[in-house]
N, C-alpha and C. Protein backbone atom coordinates (compact mmCIF):
# COMPACT_ATOMS: atom_id res chain seq x y z
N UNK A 1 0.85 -1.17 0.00
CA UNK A 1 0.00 0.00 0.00
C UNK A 1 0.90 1.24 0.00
N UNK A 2 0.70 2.29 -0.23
CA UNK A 2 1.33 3.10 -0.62
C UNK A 2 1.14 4.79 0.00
N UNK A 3 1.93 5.07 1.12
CA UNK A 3 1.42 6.18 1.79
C UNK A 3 2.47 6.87 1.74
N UNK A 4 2.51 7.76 1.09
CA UNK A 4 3.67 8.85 0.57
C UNK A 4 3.94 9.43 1.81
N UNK A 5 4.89 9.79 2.32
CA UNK A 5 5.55 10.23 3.78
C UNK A 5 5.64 11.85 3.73
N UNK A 6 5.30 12.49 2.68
CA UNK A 6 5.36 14.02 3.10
C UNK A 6 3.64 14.31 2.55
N UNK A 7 3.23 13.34 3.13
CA UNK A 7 1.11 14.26 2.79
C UNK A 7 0.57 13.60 4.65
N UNK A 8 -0.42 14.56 4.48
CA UNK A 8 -1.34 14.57 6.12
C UNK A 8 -2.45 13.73 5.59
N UNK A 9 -3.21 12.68 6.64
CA UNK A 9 -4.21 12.34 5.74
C UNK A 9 -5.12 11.96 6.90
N UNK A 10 -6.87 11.28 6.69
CA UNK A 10 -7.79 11.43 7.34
C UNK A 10 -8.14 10.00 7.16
N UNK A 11 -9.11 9.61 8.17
CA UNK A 11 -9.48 8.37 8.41
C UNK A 11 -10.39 7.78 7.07
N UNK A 12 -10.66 9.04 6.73
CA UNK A 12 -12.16 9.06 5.12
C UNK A 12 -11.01 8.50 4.40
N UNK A 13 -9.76 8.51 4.32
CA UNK A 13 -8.74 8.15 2.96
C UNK A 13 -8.47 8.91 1.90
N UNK A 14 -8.72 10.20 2.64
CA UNK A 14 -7.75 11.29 1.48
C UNK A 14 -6.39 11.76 2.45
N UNK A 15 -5.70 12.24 1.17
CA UNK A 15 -4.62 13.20 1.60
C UNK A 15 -4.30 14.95 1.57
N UNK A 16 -3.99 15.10 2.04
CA UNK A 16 -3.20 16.73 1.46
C UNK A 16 -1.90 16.52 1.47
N UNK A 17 -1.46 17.60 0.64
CA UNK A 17 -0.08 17.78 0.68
C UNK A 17 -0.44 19.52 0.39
N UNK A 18 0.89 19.68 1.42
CA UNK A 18 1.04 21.28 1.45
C UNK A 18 1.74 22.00 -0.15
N UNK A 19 1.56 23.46 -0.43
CA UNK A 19 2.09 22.99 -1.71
C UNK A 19 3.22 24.77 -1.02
N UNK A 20 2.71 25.35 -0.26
CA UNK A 20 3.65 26.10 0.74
C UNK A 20 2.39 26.37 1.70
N UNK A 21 2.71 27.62 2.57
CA UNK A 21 2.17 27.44 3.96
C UNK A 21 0.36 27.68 3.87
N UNK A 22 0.17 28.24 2.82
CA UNK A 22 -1.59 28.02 2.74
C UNK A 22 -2.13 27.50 1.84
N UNK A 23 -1.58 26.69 1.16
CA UNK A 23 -2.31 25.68 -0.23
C UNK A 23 -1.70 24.56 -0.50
N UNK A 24 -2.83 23.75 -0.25
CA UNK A 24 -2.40 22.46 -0.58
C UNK A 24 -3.46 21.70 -1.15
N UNK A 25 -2.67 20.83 -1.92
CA UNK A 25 -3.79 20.13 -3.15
C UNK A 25 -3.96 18.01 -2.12
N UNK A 26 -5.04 18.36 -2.42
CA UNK A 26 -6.12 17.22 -1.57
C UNK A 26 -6.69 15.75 -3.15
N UNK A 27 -6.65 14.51 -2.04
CA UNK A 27 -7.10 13.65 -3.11
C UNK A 27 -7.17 12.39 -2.19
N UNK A 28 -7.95 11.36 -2.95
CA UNK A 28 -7.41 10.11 -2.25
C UNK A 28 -6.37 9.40 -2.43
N UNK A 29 -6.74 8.26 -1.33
CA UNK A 29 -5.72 7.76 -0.94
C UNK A 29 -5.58 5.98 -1.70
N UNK A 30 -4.74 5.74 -2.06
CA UNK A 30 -4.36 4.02 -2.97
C UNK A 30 -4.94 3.00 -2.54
N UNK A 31 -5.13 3.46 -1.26
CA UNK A 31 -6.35 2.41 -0.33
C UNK A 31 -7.59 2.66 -1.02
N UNK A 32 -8.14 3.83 -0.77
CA UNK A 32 -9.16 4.22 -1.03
C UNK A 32 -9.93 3.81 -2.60
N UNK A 33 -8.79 4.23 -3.33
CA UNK A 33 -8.69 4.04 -5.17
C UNK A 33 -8.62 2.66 -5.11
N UNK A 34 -8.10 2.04 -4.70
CA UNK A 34 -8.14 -0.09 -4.46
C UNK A 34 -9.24 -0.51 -4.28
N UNK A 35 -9.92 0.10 -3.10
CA UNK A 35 -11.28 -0.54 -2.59
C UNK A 35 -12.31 -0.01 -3.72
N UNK A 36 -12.30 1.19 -4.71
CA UNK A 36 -12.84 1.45 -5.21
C UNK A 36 -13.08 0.34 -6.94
N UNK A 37 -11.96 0.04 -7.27
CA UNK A 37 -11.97 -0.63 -8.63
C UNK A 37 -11.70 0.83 -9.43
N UNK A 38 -12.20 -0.33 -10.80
CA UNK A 38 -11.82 0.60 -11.40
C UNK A 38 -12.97 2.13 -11.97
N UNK A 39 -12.17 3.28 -11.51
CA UNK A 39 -12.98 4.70 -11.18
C UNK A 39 -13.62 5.06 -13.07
N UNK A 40 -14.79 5.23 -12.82
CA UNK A 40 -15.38 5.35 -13.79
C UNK A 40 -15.83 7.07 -14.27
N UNK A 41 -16.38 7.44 -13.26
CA UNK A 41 -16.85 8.38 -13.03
C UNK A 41 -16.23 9.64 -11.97
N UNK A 42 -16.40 11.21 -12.27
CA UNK A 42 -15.75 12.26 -11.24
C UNK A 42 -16.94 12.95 -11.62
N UNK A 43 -17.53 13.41 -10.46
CA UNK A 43 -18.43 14.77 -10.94
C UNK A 43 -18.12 15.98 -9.72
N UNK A 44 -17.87 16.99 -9.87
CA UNK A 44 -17.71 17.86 -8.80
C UNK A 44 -18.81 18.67 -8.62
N UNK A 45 -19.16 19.11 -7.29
CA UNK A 45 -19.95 19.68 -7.03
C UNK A 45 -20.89 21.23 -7.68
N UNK A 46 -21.53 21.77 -8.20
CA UNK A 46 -21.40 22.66 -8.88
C UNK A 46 -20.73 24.05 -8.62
N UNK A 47 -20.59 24.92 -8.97
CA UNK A 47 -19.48 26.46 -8.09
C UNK A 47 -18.93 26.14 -7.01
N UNK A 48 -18.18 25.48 -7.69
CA UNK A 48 -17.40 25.08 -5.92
C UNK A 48 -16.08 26.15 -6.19
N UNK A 49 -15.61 26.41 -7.24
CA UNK A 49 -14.59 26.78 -7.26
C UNK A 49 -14.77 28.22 -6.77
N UNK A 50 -13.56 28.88 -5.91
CA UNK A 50 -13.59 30.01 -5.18
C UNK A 50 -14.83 30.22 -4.10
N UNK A 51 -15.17 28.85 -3.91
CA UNK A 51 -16.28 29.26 -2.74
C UNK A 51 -15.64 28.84 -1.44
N UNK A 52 -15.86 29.38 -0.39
CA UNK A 52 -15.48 29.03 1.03
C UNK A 52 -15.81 27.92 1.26
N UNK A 53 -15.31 26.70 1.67
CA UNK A 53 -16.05 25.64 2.37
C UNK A 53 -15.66 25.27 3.82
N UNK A 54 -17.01 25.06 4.62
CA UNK A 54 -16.14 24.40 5.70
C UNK A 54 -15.46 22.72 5.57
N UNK A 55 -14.88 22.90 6.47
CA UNK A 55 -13.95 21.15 6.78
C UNK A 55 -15.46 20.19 6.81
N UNK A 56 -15.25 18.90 6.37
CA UNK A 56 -16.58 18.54 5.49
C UNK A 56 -17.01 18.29 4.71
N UNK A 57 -17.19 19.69 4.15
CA UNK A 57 -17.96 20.08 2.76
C UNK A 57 -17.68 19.08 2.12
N UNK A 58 -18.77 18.59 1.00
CA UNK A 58 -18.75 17.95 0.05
C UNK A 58 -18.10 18.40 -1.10
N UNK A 59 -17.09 18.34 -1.83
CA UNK A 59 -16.23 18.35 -3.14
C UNK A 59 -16.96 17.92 -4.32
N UNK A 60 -16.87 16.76 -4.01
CA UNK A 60 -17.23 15.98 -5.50
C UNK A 60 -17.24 14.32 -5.40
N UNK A 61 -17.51 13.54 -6.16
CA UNK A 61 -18.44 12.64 -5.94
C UNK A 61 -17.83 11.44 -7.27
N UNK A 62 -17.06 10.54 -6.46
CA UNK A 62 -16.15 9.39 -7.37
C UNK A 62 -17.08 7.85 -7.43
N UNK A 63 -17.31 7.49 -8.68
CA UNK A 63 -17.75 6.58 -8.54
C UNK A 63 -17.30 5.26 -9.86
N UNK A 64 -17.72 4.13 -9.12
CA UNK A 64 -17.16 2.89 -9.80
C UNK A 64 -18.26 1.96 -9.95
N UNK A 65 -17.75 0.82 -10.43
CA UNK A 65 -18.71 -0.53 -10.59
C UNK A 65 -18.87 -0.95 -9.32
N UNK A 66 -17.95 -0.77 -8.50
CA UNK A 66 -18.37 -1.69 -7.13
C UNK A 66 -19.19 -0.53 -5.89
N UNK A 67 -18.96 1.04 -6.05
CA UNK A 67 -18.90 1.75 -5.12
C UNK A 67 -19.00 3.33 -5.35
N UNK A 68 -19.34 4.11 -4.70
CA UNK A 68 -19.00 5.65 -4.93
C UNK A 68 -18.52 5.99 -3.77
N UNK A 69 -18.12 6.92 -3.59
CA UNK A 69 -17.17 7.50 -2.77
C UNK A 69 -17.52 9.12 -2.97
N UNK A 70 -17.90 9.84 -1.54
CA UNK A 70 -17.56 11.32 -1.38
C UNK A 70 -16.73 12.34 -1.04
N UNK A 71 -16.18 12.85 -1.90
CA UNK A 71 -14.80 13.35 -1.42
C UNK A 71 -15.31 14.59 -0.43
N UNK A 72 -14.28 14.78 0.44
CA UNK A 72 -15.10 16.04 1.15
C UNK A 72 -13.77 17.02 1.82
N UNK A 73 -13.79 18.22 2.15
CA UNK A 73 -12.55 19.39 2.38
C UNK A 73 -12.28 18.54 3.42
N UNK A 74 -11.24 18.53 3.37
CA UNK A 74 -10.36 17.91 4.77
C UNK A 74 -10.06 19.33 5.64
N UNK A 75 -9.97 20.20 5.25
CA UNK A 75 -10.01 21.66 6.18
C UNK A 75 -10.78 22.95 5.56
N UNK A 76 -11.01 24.14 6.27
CA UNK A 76 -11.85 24.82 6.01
C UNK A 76 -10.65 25.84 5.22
N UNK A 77 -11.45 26.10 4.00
CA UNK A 77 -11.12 27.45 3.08
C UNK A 77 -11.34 27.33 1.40
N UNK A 78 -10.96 27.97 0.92
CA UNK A 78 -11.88 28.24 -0.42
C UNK A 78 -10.98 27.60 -1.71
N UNK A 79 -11.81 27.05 -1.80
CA UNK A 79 -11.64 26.13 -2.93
C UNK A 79 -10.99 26.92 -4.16
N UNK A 80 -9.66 26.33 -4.98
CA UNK A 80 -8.71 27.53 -5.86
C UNK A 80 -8.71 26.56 -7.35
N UNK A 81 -8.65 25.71 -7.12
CA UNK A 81 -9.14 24.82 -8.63
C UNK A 81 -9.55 23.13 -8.14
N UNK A 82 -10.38 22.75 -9.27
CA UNK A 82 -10.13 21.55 -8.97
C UNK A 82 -9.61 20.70 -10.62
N UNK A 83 -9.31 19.67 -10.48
CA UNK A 83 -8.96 19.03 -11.59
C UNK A 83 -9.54 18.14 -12.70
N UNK A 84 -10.08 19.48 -13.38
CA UNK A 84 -10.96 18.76 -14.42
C UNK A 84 -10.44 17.78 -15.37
N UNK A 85 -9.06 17.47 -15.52
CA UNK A 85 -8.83 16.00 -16.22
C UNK A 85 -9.62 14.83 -15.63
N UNK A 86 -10.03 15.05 -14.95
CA UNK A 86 -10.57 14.07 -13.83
C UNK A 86 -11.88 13.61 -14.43
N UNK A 87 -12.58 14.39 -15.30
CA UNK A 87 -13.79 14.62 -15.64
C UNK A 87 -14.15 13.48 -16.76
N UNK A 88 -12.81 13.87 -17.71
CA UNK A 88 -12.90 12.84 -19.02
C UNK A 88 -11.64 12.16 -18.46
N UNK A 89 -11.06 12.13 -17.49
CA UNK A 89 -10.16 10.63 -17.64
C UNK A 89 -10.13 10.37 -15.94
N UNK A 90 -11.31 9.95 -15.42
CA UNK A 90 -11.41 9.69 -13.91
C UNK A 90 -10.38 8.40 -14.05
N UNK A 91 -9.54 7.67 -14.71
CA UNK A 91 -9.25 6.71 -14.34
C UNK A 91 -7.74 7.07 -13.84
N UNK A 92 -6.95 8.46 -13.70
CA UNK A 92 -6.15 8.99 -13.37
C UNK A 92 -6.32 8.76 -11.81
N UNK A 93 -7.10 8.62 -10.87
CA UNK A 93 -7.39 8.23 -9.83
C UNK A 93 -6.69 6.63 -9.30
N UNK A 94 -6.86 5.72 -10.22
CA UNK A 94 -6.77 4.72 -10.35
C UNK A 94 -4.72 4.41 -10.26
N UNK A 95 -4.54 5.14 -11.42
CA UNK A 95 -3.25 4.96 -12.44
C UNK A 95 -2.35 5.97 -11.29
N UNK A 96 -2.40 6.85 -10.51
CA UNK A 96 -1.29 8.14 -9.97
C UNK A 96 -2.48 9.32 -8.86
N UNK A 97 -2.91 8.25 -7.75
CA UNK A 97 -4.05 9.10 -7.06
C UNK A 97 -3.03 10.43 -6.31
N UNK A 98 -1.78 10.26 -6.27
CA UNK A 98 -0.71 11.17 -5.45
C UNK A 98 -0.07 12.27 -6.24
N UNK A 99 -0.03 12.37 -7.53
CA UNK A 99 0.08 12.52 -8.77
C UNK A 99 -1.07 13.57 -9.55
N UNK A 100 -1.20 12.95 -10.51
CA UNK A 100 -2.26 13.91 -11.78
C UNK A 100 -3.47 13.49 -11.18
N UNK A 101 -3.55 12.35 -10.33
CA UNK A 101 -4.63 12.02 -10.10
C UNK A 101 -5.28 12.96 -8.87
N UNK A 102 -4.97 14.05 -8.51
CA UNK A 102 -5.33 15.17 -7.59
C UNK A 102 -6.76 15.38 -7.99
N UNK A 103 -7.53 16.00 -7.20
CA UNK A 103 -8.82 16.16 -7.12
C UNK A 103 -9.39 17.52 -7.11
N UNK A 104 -8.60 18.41 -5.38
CA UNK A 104 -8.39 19.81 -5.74
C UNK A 104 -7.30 20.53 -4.76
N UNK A 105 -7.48 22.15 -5.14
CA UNK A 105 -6.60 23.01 -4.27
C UNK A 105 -7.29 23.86 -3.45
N UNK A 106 -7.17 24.05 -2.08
CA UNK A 106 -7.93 24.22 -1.29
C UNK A 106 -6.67 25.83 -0.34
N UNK A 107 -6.82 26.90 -0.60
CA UNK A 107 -6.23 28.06 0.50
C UNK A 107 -6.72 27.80 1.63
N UNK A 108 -6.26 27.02 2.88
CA UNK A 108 -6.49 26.83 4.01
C UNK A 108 -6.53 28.15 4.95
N UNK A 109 -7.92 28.25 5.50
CA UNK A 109 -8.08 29.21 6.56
C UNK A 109 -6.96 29.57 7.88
N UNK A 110 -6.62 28.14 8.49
CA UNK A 110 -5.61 28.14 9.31
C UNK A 110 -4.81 26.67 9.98
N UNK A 111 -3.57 27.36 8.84
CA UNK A 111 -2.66 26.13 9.46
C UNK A 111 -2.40 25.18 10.30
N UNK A 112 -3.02 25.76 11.22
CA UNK A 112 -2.76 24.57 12.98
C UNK A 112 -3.59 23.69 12.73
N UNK A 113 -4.89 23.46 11.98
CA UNK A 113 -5.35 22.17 11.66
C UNK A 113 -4.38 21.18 11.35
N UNK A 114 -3.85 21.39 10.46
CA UNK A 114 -3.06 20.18 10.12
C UNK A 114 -2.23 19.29 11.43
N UNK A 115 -1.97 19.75 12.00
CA UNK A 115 -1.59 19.20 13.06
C UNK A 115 -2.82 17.93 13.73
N UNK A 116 -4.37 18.47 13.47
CA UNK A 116 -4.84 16.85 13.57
C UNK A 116 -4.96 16.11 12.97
N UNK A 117 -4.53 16.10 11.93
CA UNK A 117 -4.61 15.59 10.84
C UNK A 117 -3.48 13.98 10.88
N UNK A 118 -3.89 13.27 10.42
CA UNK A 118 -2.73 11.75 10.90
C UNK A 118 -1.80 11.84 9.76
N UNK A 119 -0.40 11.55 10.32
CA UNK A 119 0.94 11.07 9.79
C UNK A 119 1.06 9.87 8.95
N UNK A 120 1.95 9.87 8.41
CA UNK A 120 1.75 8.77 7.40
C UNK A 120 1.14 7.02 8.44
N UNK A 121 2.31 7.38 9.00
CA UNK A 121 2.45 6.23 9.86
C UNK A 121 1.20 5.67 10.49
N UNK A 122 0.51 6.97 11.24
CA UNK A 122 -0.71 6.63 11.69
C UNK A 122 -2.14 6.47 10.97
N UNK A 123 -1.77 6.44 9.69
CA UNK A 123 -2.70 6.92 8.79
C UNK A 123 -2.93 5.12 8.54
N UNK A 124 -1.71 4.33 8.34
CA UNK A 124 -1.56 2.97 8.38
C UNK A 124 -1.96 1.94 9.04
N UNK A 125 -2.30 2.38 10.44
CA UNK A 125 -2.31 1.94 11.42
C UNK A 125 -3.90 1.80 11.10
N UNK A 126 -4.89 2.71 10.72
CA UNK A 126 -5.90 2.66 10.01
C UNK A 126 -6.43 1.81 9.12
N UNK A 127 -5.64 1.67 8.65
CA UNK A 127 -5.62 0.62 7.09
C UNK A 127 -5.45 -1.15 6.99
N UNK A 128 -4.22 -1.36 8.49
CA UNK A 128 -3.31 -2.24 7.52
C UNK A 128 -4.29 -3.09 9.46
N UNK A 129 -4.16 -4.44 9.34
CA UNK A 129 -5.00 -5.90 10.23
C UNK A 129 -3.35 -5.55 11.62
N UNK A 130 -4.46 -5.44 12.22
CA UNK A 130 -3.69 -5.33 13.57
C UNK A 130 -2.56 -6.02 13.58
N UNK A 131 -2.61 -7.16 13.38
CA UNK A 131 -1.58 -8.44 12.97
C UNK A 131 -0.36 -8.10 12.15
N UNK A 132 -0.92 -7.45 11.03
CA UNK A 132 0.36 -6.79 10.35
C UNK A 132 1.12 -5.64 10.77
N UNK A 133 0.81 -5.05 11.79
CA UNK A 133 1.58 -4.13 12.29
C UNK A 133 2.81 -4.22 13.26
């Protein structure tokens, strides 16, 4: 499984990665894209872009043959693009979810969130049969 060591991530199975101290681009996680199959579908929410959201908020909305999945802000602030390749080639999710396969970019209201946010390590601990740890 595959948990890149410089992104923050949430029990839902997305990540962020900072891209400097107030923007960072958000997506799921290889777990997440696994359990999913293969991603068929991306639809994002409508005007989302440049709108405030709180931590939550609904994004946009991934779906497959086996499952859908809701992506949602992992922290509060206004949404700066999201990634419409996603639209006609959702299977970029699948192929590089850490990668092109990004979802969106989010100007975070305030930094000290991230701090609850789980470490790679603990993010695993989530994921992987007690046994294997």
């Amino acid at each position: 499984m595959n948990v890149p060591d410089d992104l923050k991530y949430r029990e839902n199975h997305q990540w962020i990665k900072m891209i400097d101290d107030i923007t960072g681009i958000c997506g799921i996680t290889d777990f997440a894209q696994d359990s999913l199959g293969d991603i068929t579908f991306v639809e994002f929410i409508n005007n989302i872009i440049g709108s405030e959201n709180p931590e939550d908020e609904k994004i946009a909305i991934i779906e497959s043959p086996k499952d859908s999945f809701d992506v949602y802000s992992m922290v509060s602030g206004k949404i700066l693009e999201i990634n419409r390749l996603l639209e006609d080639s959702p299977e970029l999710l699948n192929s590089d979810p850490y990668g092109d396969g990004w979802i969106f970019k989010i100007e975070i209201e305030d930094a000290m969130v991230l701090e609850d946010l789980l470490e790679p390590d603990e993010y695993l601990e989530t994921i992987l049969p007690d046994d294997f740890i």
